[in-house]
Protein backbone atom coordinates (compact mmCIF):
# COMPACT_ATOMS: atom_id res chain seq x y z
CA UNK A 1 -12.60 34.51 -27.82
CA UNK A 2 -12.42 31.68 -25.63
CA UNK A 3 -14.56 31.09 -22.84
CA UNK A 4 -11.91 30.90 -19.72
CA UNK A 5 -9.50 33.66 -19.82
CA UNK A 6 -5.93 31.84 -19.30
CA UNK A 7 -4.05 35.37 -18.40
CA UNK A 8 -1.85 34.30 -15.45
CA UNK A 9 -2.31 36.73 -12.41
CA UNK A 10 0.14 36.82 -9.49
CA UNK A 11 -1.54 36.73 -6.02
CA UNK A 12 -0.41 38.72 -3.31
CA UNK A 13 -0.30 36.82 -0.24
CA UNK A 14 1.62 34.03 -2.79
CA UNK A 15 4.47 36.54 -3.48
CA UNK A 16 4.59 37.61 0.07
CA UNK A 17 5.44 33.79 1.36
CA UNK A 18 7.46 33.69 -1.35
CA UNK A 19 9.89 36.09 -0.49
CA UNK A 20 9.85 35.52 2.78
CA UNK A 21 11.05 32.00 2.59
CA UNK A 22 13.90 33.25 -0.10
CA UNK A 23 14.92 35.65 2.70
CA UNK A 24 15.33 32.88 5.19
CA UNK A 25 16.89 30.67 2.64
CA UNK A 26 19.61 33.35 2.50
CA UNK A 27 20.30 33.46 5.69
CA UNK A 28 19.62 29.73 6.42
CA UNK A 29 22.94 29.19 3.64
CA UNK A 30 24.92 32.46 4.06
CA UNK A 31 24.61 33.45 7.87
CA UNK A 32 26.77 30.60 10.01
CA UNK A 33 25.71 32.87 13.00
CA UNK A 34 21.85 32.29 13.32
CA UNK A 35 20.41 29.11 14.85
CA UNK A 36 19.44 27.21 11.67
CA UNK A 37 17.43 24.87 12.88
CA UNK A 38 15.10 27.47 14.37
CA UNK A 39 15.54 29.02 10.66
CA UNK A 40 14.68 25.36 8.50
CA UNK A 41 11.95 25.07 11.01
CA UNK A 42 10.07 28.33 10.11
CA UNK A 43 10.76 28.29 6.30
CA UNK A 44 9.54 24.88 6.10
CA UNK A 45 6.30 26.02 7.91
CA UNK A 46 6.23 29.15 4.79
CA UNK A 47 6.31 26.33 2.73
CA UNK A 48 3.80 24.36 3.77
CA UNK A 49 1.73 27.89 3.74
CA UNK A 50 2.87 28.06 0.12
CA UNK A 51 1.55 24.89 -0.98
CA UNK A 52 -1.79 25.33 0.84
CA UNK A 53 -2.36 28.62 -0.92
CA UNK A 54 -1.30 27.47 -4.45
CA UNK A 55 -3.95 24.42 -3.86
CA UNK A 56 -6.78 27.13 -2.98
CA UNK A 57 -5.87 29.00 -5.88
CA UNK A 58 -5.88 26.03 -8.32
CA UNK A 59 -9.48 24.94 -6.59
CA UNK A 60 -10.77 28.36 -7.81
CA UNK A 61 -9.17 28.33 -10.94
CA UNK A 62 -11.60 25.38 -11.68
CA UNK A 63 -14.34 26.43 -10.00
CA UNK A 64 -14.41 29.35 -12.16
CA UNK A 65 -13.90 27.47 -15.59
CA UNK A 66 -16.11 24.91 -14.72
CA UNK A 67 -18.91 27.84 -13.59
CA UNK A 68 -18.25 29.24 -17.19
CA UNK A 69 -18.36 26.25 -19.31
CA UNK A 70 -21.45 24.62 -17.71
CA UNK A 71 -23.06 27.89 -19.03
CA UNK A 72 -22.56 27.06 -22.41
CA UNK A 73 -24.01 24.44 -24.51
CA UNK A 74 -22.84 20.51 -24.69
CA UNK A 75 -20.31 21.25 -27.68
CA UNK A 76 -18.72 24.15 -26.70
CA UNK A 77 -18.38 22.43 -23.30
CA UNK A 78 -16.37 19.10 -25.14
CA UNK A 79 -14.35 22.25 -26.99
CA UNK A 80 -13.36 24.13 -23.59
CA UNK A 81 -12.57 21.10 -22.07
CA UNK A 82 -10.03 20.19 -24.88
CA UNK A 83 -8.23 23.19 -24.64
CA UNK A 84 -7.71 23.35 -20.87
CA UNK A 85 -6.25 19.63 -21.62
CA UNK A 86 -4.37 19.80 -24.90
CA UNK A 87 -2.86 23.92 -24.20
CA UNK A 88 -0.33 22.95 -21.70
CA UNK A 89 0.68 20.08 -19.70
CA UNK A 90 -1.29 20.63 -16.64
CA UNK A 91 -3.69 18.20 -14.47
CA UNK A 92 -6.48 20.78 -14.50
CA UNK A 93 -9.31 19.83 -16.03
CA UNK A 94 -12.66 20.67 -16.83
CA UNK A 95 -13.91 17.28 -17.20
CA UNK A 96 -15.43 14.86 -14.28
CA UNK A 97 -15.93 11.26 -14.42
CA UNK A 98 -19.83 9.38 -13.42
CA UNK A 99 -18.92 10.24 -9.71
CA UNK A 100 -18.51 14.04 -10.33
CA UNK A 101 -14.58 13.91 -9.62
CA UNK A 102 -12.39 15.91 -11.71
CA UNK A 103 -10.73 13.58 -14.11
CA UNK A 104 -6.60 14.25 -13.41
CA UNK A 105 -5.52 11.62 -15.91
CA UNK A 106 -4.42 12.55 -19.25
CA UNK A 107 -5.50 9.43 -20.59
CA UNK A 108 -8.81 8.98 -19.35
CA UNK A 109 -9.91 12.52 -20.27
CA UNK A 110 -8.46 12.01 -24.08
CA UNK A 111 -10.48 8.90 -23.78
CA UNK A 112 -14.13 10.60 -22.82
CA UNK A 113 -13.43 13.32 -25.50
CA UNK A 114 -12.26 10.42 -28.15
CA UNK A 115 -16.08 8.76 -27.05
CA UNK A 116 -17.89 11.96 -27.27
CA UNK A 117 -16.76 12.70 -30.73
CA UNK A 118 -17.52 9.05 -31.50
CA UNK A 119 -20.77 9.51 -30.50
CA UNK A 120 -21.70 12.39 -32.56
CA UNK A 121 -21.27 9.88 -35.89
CA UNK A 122 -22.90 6.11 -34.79
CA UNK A 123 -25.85 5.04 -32.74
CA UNK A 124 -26.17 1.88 -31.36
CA UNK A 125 -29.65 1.97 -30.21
CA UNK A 126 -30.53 2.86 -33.99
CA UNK A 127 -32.56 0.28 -35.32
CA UNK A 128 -31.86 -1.07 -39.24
CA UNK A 129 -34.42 0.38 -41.94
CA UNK A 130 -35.69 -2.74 -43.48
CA UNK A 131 -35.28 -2.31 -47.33
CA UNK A 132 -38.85 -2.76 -49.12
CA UNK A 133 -37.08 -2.85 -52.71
CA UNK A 134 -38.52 0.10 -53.79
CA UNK A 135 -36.05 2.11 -56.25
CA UNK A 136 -36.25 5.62 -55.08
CA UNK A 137 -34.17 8.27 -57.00
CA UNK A 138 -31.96 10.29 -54.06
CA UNK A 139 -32.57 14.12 -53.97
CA UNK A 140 -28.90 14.96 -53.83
CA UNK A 141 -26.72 12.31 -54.74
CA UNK A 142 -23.47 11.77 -54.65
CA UNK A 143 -21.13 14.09 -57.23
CA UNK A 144 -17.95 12.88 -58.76
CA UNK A 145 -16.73 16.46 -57.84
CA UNK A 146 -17.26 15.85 -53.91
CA UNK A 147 -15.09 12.77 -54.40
CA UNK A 148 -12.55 13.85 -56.93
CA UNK A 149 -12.48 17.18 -54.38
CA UNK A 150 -11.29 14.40 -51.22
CA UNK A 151 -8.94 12.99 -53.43
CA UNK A 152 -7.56 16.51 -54.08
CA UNK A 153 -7.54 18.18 -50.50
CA UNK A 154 -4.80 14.81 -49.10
CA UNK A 155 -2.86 15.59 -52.24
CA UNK A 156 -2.32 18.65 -51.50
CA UNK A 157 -1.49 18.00 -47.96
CA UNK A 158 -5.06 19.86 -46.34
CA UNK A 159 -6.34 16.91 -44.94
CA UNK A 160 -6.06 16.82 -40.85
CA UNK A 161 -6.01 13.82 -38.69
CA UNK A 162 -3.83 11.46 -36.73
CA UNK A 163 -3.48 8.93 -39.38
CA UNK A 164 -0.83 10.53 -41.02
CA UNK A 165 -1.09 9.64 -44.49
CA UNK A 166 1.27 10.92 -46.56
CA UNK A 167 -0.12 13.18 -49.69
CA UNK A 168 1.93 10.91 -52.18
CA UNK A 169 -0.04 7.99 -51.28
CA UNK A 170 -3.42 10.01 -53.39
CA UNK A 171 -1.35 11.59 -56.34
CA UNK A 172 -3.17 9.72 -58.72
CA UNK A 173 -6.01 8.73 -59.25
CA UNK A 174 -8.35 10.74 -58.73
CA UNK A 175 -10.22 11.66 -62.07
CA UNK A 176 -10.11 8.04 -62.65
CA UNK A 177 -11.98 7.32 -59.21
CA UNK A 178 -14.25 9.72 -58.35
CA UNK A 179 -16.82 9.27 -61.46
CA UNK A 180 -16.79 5.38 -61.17
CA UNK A 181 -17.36 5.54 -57.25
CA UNK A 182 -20.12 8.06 -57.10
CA UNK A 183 -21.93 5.87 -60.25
CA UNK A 184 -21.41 3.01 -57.79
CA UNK A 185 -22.75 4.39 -54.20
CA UNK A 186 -25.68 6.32 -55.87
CA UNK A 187 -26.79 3.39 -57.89
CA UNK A 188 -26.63 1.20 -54.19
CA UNK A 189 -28.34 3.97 -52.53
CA UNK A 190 -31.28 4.26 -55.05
CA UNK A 191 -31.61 0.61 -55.43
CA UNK A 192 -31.07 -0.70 -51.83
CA UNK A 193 -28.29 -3.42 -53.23
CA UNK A 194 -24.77 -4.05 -51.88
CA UNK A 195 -22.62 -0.91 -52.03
CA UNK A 196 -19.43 -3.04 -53.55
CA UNK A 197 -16.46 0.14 -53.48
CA UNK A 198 -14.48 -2.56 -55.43
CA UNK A 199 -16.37 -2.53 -58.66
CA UNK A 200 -15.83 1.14 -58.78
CA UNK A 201 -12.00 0.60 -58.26
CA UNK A 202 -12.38 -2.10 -60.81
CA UNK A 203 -13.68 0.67 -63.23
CA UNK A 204 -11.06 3.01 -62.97
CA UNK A 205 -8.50 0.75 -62.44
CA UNK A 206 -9.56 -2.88 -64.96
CA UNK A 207 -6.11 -4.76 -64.43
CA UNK A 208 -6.48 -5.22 -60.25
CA UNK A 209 -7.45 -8.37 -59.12
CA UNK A 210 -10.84 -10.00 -57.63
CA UNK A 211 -9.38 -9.40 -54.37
CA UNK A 212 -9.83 -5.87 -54.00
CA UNK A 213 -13.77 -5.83 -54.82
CA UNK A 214 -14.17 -8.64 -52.06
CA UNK A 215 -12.24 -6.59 -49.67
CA UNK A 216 -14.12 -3.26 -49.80
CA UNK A 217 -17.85 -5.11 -50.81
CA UNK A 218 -20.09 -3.86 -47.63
CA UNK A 219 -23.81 -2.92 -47.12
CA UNK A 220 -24.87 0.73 -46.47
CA UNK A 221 -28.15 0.03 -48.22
CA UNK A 222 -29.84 1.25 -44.69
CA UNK A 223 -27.94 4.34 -44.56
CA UNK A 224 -28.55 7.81 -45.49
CA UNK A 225 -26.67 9.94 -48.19
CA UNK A 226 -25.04 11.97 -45.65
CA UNK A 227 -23.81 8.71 -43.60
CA UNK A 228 -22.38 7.31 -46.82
CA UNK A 229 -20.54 11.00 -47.07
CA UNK A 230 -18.94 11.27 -43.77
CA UNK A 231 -18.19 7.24 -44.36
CA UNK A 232 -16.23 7.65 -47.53
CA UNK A 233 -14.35 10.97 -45.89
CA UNK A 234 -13.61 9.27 -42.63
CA UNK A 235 -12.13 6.39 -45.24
CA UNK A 236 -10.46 8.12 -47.83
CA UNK A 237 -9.24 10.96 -45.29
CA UNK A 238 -9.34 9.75 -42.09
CA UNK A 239 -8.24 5.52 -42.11
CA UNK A 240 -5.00 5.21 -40.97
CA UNK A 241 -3.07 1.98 -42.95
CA UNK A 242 -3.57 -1.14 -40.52
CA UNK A 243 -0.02 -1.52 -40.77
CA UNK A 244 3.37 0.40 -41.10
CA UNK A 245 4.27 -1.77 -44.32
CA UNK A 246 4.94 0.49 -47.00
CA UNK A 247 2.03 -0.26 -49.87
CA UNK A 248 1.76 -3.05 -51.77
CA UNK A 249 1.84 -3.91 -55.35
CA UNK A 250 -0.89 -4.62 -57.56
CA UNK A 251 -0.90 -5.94 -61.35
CA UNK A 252 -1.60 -2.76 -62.33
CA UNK A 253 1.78 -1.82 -60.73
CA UNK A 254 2.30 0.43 -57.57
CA UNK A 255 -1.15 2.04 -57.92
CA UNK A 256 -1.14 4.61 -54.50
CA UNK A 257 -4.67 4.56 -53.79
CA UNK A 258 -5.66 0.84 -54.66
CA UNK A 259 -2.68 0.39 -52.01
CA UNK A 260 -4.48 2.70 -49.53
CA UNK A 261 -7.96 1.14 -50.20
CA UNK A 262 -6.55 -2.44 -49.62
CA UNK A 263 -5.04 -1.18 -46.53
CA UNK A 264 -7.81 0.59 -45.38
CA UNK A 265 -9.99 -2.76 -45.65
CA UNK A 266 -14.00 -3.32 -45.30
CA UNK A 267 -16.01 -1.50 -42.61
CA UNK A 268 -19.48 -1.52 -41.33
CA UNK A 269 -21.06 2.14 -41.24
């Protein structure tokens, strides 16, 4: 259940202006006999009661979300405040900026949600482990069925994200890739060297070019297994195309994923 209940209630005294400045509305455009300046004058003043009241309510309606959510801890707080943002279009958040002031903006608060998530999977102040050239065998390592099991979920449309990538794009492919790949990244991982994604492409696929390898060749030798995981996911599953070109041809034909993987490019972890 979620945190802040989202059940609209009517107030009272918010009715009761309400109708009273329908009532003089009706006489203001029906009733030629009344003064109706006199009349304008005192329904604008209901007004002006109306909007005070609907800003006290909307104060409290904050107040009360923002008492219930600081309760909780920091994730479910990121969660709460992305659905008072995303559930309808409203400027009531439950985010603030470095000041303390609610953030109104649409944009700014998709933006500190965007960085927050961002957070959660890189850290700058991380410093480099320095590879002593041991050869350490990894105590879970990589599985061909973890890959091949990517490949499968964006054929078969179960893959989430705003990249958009259309399950045609991975219909092949992916009992040819997955063995090669995970041979590839486990042998970098245990032996510190150059993670080179295009040698495993190269492997499942023999007739692409030189080009390829050189354009996915990167280092993760510093990283852990489970970086190297979310890596490959976010690339495979979560990379959107760095252009709206439909995919180009290779020499081994119109290969889908090579496309996707040329598209996709290199990236540091």
């Amino acid at each position: 259940m979620p945190l802040v209940n989202h059940t609209k209630e009517v107030d009272p005294e918010l009715s009761r202006l309400s109708y009273e400045q329908r009532q003089l509305r009706q006489l203001i455009y029906n009733d030629h006999k009344q003064d109706v300046k006199a009349l304008r004058t005192k329904r604008n003043r209901l007004l002006h009661r109306i909007q005070e009241r609907s800003k006290a309510l909307a104060g409290a309606f904050i107040d009360e979300k923002l008492a219930i959510i600081e309760q909780s801890n920091h994730s479910t707080q990121i969660f709460e405040a992305t659905r008072a943002l995303f559930r309808r279009r409203s400027l009531l958040t439950s985010l603030c900026d470095s000041t303390g002031k609610y953030i109104l903006s649409r944009q700014e608060a998709g933006t500190k949600i965007k960085q927050h998530f961002q957070d959660q999977l890189s850290d700058p102040t991380r410093t480099p482990v320095a590879n002593d050239g041991l050869k350490r065998p990894l105590n879970n390592p990589i599985t061909a069925y973890e890959l091949d099991s990517a490949f499968r979920r964006l054929r078969n449309g179960h893959a989430t994200g705003p990249d958009s990538i259309p399950a045609e794009l991975l219909k092949y492919g992916s009992e040819l890739l997955a063995q090669p790949l995970a041979d590839i990244i486990n042998y970098g991982l245990t032996t510190g060297d150059n993670i080179h994604l295009g040698d495993g492409i190269l492997l499942g696929l023999p007739s692409q070019t030189s080009r390829l390898a050189n354009a996915l060749a990167f280092d993760l030798s510093s990283y852990s297994t489970a970086s190297v995981r979310r890596f490959l996911w976010w690339c495979f599953a979560a990379s959107p195309p760095r252009s709206n070109d439909s995919c180009p041809r290779t020499k081994a034909g119109s290969d889908p994923v090579a496309a996707l993987l040329m598209q996709c490019g290199p990236t540091g972890g």
